[in-house]
N, C-alpha and C. Protein backbone atom coordinates (compact mmCIF):
# COMPACT_ATOMS: atom_id res chain seq x y z
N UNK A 1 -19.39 -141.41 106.20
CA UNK A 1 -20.12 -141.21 105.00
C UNK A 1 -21.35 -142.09 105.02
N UNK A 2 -22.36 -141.42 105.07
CA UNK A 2 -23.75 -142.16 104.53
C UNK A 2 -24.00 -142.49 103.17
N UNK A 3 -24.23 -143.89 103.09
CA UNK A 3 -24.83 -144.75 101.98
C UNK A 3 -26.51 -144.38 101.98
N UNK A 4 -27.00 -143.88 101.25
CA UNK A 4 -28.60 -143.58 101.08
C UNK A 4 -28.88 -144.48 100.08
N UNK A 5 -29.79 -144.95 99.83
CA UNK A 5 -30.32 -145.47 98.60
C UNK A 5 -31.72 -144.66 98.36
N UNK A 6 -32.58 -144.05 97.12
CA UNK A 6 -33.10 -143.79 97.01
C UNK A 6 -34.02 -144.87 95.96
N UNK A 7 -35.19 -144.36 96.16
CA UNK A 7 -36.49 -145.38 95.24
C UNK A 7 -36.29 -145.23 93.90
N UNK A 8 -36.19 -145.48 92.61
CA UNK A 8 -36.02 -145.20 91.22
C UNK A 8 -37.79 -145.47 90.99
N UNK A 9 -37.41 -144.88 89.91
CA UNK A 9 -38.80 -144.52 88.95
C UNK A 9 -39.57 -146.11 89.07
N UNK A 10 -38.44 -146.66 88.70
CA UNK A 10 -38.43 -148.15 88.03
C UNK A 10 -39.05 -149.10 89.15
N UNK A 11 -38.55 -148.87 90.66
CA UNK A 11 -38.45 -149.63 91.63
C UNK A 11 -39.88 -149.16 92.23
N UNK A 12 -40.48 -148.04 92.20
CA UNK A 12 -41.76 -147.19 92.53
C UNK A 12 -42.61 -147.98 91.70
N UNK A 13 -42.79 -148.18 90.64
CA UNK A 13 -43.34 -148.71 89.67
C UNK A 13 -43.70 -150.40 90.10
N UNK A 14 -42.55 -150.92 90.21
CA UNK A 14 -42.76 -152.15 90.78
C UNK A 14 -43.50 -152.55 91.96
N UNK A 15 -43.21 -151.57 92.90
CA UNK A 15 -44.08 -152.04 94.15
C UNK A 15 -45.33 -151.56 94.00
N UNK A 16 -45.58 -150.78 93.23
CA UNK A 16 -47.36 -149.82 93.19
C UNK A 16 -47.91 -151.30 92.42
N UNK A 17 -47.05 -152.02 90.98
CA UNK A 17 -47.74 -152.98 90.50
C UNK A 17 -47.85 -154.27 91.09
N UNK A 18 -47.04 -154.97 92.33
CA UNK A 18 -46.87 -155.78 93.25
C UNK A 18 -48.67 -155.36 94.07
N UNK A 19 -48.97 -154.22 94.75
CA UNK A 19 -49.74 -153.64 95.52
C UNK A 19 -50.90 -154.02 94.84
N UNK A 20 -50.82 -153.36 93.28
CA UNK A 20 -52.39 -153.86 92.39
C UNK A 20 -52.45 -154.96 92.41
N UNK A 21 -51.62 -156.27 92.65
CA UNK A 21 -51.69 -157.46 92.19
C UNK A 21 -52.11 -158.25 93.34
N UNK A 22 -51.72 -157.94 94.94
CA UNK A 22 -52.04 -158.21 96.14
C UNK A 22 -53.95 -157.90 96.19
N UNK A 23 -54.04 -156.48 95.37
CA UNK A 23 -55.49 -155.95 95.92
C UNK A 23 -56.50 -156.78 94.79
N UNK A 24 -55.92 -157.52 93.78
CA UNK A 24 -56.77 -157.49 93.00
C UNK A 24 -57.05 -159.23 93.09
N UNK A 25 -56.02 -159.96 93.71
CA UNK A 25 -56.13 -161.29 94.25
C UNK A 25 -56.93 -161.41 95.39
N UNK A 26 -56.72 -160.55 96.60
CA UNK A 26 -57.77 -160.25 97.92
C UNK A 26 -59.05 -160.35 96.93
N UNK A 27 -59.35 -159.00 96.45
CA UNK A 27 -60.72 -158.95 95.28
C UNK A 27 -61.13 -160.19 94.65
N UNK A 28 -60.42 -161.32 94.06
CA UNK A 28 -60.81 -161.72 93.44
C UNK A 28 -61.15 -163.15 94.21
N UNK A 29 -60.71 -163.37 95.30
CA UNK A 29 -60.76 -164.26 97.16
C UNK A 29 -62.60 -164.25 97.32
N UNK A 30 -62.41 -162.84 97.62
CA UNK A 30 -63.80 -162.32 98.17
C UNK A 30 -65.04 -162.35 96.97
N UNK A 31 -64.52 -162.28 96.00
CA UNK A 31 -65.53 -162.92 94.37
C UNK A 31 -66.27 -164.36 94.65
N UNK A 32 -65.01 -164.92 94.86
CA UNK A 32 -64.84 -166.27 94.70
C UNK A 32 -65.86 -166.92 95.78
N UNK A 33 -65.90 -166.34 96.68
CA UNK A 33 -66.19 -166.52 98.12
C UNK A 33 -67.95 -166.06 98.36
N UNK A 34 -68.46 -165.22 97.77
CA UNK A 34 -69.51 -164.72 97.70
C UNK A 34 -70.07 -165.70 96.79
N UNK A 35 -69.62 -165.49 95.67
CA UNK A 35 -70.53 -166.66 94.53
C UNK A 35 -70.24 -167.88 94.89
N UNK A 36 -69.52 -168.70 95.38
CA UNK A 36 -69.32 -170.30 95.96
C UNK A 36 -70.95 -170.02 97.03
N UNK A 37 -70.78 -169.08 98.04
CA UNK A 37 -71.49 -169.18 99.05
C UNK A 37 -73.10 -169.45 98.24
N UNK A 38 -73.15 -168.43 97.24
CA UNK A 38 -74.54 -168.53 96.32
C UNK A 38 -74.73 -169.61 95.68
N UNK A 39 -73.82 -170.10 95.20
CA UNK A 39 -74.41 -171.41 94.98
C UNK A 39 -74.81 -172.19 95.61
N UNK A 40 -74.24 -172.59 96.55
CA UNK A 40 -74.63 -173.54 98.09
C UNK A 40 -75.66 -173.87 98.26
N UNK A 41 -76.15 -172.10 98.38
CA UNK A 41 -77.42 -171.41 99.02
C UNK A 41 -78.44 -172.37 98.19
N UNK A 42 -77.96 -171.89 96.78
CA UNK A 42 -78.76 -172.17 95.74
C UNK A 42 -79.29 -173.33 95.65
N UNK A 43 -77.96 -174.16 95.71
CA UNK A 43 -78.37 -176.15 95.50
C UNK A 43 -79.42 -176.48 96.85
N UNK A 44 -78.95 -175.75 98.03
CA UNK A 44 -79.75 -176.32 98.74
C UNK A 44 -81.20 -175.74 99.00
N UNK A 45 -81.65 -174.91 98.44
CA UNK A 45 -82.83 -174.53 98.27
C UNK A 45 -83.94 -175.76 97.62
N UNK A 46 -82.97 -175.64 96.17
CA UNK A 46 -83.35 -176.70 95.08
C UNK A 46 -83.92 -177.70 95.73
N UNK A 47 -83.03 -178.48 96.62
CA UNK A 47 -83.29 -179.77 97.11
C UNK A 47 -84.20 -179.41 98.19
N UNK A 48 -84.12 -178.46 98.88
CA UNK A 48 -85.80 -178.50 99.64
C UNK A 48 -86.60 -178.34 99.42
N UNK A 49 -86.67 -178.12 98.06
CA UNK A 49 -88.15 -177.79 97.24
C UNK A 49 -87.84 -179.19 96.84
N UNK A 50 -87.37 -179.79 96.38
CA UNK A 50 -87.43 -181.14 95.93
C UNK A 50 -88.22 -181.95 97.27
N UNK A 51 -87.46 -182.26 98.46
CA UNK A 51 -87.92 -182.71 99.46
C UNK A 51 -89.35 -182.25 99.71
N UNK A 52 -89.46 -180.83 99.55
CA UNK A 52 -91.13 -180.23 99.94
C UNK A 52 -92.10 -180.90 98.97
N UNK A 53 -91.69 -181.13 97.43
CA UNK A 53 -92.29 -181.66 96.36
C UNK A 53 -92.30 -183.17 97.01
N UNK A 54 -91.63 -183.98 96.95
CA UNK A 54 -91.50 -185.68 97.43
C UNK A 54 -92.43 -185.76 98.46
N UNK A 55 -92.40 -185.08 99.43
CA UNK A 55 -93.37 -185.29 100.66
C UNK A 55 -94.60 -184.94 100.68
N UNK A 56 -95.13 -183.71 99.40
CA UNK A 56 -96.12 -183.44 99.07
C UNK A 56 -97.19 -184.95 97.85
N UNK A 57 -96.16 -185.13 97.76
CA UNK A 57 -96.56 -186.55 96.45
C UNK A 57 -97.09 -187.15 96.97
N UNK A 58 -96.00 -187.70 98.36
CA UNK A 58 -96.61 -188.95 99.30
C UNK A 58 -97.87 -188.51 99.96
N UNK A 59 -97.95 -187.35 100.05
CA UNK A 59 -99.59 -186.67 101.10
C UNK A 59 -100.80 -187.11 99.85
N UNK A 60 -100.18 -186.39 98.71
CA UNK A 60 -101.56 -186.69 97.79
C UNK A 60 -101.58 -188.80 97.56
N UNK A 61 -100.90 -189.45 97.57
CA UNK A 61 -100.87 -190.59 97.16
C UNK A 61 -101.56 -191.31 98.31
N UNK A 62 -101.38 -190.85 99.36
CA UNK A 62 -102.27 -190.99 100.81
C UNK A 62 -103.95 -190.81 100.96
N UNK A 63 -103.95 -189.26 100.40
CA UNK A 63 -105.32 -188.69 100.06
C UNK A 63 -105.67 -189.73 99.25
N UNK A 64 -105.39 -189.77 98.18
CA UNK A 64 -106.12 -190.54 96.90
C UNK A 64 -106.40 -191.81 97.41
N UNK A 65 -105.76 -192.81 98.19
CA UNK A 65 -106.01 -194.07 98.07
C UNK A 65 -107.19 -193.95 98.68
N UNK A 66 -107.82 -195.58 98.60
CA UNK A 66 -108.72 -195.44 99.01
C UNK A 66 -109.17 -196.99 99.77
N UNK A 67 -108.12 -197.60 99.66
CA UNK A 67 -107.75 -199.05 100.42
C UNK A 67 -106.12 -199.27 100.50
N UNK A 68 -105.94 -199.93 101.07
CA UNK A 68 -104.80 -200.03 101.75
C UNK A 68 -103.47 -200.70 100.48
N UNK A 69 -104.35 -201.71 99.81
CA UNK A 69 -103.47 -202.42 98.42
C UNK A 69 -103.39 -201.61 97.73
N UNK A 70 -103.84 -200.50 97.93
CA UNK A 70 -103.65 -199.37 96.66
C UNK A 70 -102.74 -198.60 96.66
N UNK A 71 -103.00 -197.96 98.23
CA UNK A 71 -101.90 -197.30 98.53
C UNK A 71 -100.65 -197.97 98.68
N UNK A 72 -100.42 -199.39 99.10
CA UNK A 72 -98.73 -200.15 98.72
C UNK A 72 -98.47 -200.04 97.53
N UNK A 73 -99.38 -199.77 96.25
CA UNK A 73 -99.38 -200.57 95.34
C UNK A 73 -98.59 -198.63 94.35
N UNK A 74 -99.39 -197.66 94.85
CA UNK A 74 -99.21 -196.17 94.60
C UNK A 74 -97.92 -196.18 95.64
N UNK A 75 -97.43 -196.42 96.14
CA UNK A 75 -96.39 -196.32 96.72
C UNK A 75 -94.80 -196.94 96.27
N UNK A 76 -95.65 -197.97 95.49
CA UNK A 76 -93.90 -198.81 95.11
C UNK A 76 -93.87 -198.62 93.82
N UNK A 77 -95.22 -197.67 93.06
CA UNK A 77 -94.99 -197.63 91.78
C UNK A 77 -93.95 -196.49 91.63
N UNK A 78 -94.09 -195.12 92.93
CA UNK A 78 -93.48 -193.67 93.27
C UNK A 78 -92.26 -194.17 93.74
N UNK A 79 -91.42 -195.54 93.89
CA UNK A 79 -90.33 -195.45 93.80
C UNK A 79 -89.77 -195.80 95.16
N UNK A 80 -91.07 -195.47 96.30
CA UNK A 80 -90.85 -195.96 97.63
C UNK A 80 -90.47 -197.73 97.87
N UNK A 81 -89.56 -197.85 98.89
CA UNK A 81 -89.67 -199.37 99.54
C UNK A 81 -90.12 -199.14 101.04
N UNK A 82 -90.63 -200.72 101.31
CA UNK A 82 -91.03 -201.02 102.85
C UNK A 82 -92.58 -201.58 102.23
N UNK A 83 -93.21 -201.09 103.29
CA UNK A 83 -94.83 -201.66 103.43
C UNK A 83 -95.66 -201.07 104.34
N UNK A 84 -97.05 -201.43 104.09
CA UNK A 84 -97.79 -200.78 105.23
C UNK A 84 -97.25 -201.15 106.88
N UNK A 85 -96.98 -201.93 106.80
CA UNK A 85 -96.61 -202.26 108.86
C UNK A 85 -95.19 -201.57 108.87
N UNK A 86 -94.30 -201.65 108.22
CA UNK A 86 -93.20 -201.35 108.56
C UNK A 86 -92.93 -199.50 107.95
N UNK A 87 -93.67 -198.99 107.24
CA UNK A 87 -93.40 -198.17 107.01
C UNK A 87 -92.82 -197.81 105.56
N UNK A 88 -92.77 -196.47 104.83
CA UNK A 88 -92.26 -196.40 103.70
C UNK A 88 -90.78 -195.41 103.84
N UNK A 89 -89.75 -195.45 102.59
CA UNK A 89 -88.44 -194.85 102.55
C UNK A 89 -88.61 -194.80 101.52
N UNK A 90 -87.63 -193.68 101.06
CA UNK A 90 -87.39 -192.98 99.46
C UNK A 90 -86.10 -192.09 99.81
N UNK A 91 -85.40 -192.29 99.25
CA UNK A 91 -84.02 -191.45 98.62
C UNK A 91 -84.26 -190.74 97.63
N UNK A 92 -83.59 -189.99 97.78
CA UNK A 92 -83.86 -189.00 96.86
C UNK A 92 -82.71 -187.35 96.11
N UNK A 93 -82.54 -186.98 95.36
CA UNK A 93 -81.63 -186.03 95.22
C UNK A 93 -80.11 -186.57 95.14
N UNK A 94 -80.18 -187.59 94.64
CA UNK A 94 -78.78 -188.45 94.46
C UNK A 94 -78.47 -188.69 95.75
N UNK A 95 -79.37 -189.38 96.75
CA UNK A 95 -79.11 -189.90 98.02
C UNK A 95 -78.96 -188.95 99.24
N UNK A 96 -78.88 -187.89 98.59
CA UNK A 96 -78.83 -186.82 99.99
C UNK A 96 -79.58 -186.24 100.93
N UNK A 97 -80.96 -186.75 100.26
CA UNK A 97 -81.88 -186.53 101.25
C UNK A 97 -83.03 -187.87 101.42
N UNK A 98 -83.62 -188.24 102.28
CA UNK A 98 -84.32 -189.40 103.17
C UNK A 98 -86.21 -188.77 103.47
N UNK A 99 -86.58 -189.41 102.78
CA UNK A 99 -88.36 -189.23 103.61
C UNK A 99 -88.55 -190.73 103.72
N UNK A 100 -89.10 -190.88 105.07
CA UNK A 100 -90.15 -191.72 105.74
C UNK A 100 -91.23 -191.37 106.03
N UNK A 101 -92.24 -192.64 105.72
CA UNK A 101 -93.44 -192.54 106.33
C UNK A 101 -93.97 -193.69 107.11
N UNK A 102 -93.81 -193.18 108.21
CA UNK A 102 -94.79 -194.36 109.07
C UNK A 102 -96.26 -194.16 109.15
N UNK A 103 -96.98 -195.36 108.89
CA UNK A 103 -98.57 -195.29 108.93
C UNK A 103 -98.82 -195.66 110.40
N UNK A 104 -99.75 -195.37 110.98
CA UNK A 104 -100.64 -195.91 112.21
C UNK A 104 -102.19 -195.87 111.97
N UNK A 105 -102.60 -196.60 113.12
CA UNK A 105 -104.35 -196.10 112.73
C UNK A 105 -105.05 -197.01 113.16
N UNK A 106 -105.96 -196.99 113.51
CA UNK A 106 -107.11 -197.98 113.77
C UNK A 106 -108.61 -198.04 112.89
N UNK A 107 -108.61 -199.46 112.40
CA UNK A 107 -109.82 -199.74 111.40
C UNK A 107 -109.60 -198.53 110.30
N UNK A 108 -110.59 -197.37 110.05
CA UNK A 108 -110.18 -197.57 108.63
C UNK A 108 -109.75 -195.66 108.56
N UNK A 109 -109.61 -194.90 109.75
CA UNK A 109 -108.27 -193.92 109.87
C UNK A 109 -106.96 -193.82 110.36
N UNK A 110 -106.18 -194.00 109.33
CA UNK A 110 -104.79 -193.91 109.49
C UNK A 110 -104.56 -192.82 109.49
N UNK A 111 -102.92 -192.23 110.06
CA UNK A 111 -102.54 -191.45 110.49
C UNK A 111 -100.64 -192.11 109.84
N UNK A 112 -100.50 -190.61 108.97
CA UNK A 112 -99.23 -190.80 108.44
C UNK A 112 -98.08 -189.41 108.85
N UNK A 113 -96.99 -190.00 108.88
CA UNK A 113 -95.93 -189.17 109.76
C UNK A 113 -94.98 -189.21 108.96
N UNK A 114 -95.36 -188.10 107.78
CA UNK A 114 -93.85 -187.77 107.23
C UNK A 114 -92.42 -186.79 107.67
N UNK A 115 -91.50 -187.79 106.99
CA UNK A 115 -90.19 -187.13 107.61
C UNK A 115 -88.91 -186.51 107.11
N UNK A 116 -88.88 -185.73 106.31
CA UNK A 116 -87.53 -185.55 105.52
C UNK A 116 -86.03 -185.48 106.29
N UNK A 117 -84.89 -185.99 105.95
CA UNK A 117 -84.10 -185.60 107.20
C UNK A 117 -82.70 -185.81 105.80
N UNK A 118 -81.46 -185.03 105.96
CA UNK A 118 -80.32 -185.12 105.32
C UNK A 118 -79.90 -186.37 105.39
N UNK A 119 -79.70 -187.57 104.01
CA UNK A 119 -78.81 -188.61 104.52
C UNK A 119 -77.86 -188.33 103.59
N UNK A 120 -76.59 -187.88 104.40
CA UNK A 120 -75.44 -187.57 103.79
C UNK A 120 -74.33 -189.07 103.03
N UNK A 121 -74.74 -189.85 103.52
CA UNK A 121 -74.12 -191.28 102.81
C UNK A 121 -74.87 -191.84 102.55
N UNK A 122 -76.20 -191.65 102.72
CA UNK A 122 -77.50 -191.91 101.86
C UNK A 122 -77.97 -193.67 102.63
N UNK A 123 -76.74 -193.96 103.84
CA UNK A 123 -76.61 -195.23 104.32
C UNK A 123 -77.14 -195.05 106.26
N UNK A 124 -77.34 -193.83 106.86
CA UNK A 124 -77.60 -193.70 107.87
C UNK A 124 -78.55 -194.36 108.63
N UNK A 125 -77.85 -195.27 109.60
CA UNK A 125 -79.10 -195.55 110.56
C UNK A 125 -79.92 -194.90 111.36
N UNK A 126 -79.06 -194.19 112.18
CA UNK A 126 -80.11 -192.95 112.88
C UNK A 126 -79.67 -191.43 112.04
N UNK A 127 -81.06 -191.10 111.50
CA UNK A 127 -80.95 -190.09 110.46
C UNK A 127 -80.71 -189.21 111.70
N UNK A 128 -79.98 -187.57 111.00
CA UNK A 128 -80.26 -186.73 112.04
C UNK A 128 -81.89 -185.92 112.09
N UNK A 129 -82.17 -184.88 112.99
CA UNK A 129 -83.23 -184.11 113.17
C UNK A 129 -83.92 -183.88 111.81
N UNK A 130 -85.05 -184.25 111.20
CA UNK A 130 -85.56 -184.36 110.42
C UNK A 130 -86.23 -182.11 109.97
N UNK A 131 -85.84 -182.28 108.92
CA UNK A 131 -85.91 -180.39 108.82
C UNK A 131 -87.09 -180.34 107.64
N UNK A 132 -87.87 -181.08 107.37
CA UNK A 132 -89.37 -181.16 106.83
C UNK A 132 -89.89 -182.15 107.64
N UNK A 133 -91.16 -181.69 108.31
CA UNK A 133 -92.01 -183.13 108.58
C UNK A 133 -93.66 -182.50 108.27
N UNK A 134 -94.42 -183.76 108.32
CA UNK A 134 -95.82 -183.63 107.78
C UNK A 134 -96.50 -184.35 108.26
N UNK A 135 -97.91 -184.32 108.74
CA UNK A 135 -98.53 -185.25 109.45
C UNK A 135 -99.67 -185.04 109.17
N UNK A 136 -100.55 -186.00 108.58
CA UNK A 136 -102.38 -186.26 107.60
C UNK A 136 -102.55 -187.47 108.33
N UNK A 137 -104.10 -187.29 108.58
CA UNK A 137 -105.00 -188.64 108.86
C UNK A 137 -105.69 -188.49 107.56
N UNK A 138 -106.64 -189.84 106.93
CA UNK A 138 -107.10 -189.79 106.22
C UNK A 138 -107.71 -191.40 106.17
N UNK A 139 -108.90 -191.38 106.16
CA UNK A 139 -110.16 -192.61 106.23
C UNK A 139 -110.10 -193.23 104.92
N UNK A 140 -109.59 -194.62 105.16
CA UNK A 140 -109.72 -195.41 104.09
C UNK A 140 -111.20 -196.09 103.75
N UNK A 141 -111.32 -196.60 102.99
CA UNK A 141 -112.99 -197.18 102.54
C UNK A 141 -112.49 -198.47 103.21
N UNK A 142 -111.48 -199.46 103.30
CA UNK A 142 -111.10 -200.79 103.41
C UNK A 142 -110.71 -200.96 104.50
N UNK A 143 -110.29 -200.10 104.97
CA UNK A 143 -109.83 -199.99 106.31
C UNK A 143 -107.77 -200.41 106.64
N UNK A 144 -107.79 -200.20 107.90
CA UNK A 144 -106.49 -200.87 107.82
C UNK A 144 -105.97 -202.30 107.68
């Protein structure tokens, strides 16, 4: 004698609503997953326009000076530390991102080498590959 069991109304019912509940969690994975990714996208856009803005500041604060005490002086008011010989640093974006500028030059055209680069602990000694950089000469009246 064969034992059959057949599916009930009841038991059909259950697995079709088990099935919606599998497809609609996958669905709601792949939601989740698309918009996380957009935001990402998003923040980090933000902050390279931030970085593109910061490094653009330091170009005009460069342009503008017009002696060398001025420009330390436009420089530590923008929030930067260091100095003309050693160079300037700025943090920025709640530490996550790094511009330097090193000056060079002889008598009274300098030559500045900006650098944006990710500092992820905002504490890095060797930053990695810098993913904005910028580079202006520009003739001081005072010289270096």
């Amino acid at each position: 004698m064969k034992i059959g069991s057949r599916l009930s109304s009841g038991n059909l019912m259950l697995l079709e609503l088990i099935f919606a509940i599998i497809f609609f969690c996958l669905a709601m994975a792949a939601s989740m997953s698309v918009f996380g990714n957009a935001y990402e996208m998003s923040t980090r856009a933000e902050d390279q326009g931030a970085a593109l803005r910061e490094t653009d500041s330091a170009a005009e604060i460069i342009r503008s000076s017009e002696t060398k005490e001025e420009m330390d002086s436009l420089f530590k008011s923008a929030g930067f530390t260091g100095n003309m010989e050693t160079g300037y640093e700025k943090l920025f974006c709640d530490d996550r991102y790094r511009l330097t500028i090193s000056l060079s030059g002889s008598g009274k055209l300098i030559q500045a080498d900006m650098l944006c680069y990710s500092a992820k602990d905002g504490t890095q000694s060797e930053p990695e590959e810098p993913f904005y950089n910028l580079s202006i000469k520009h003739a001081l009246k005072g010289g270096l």
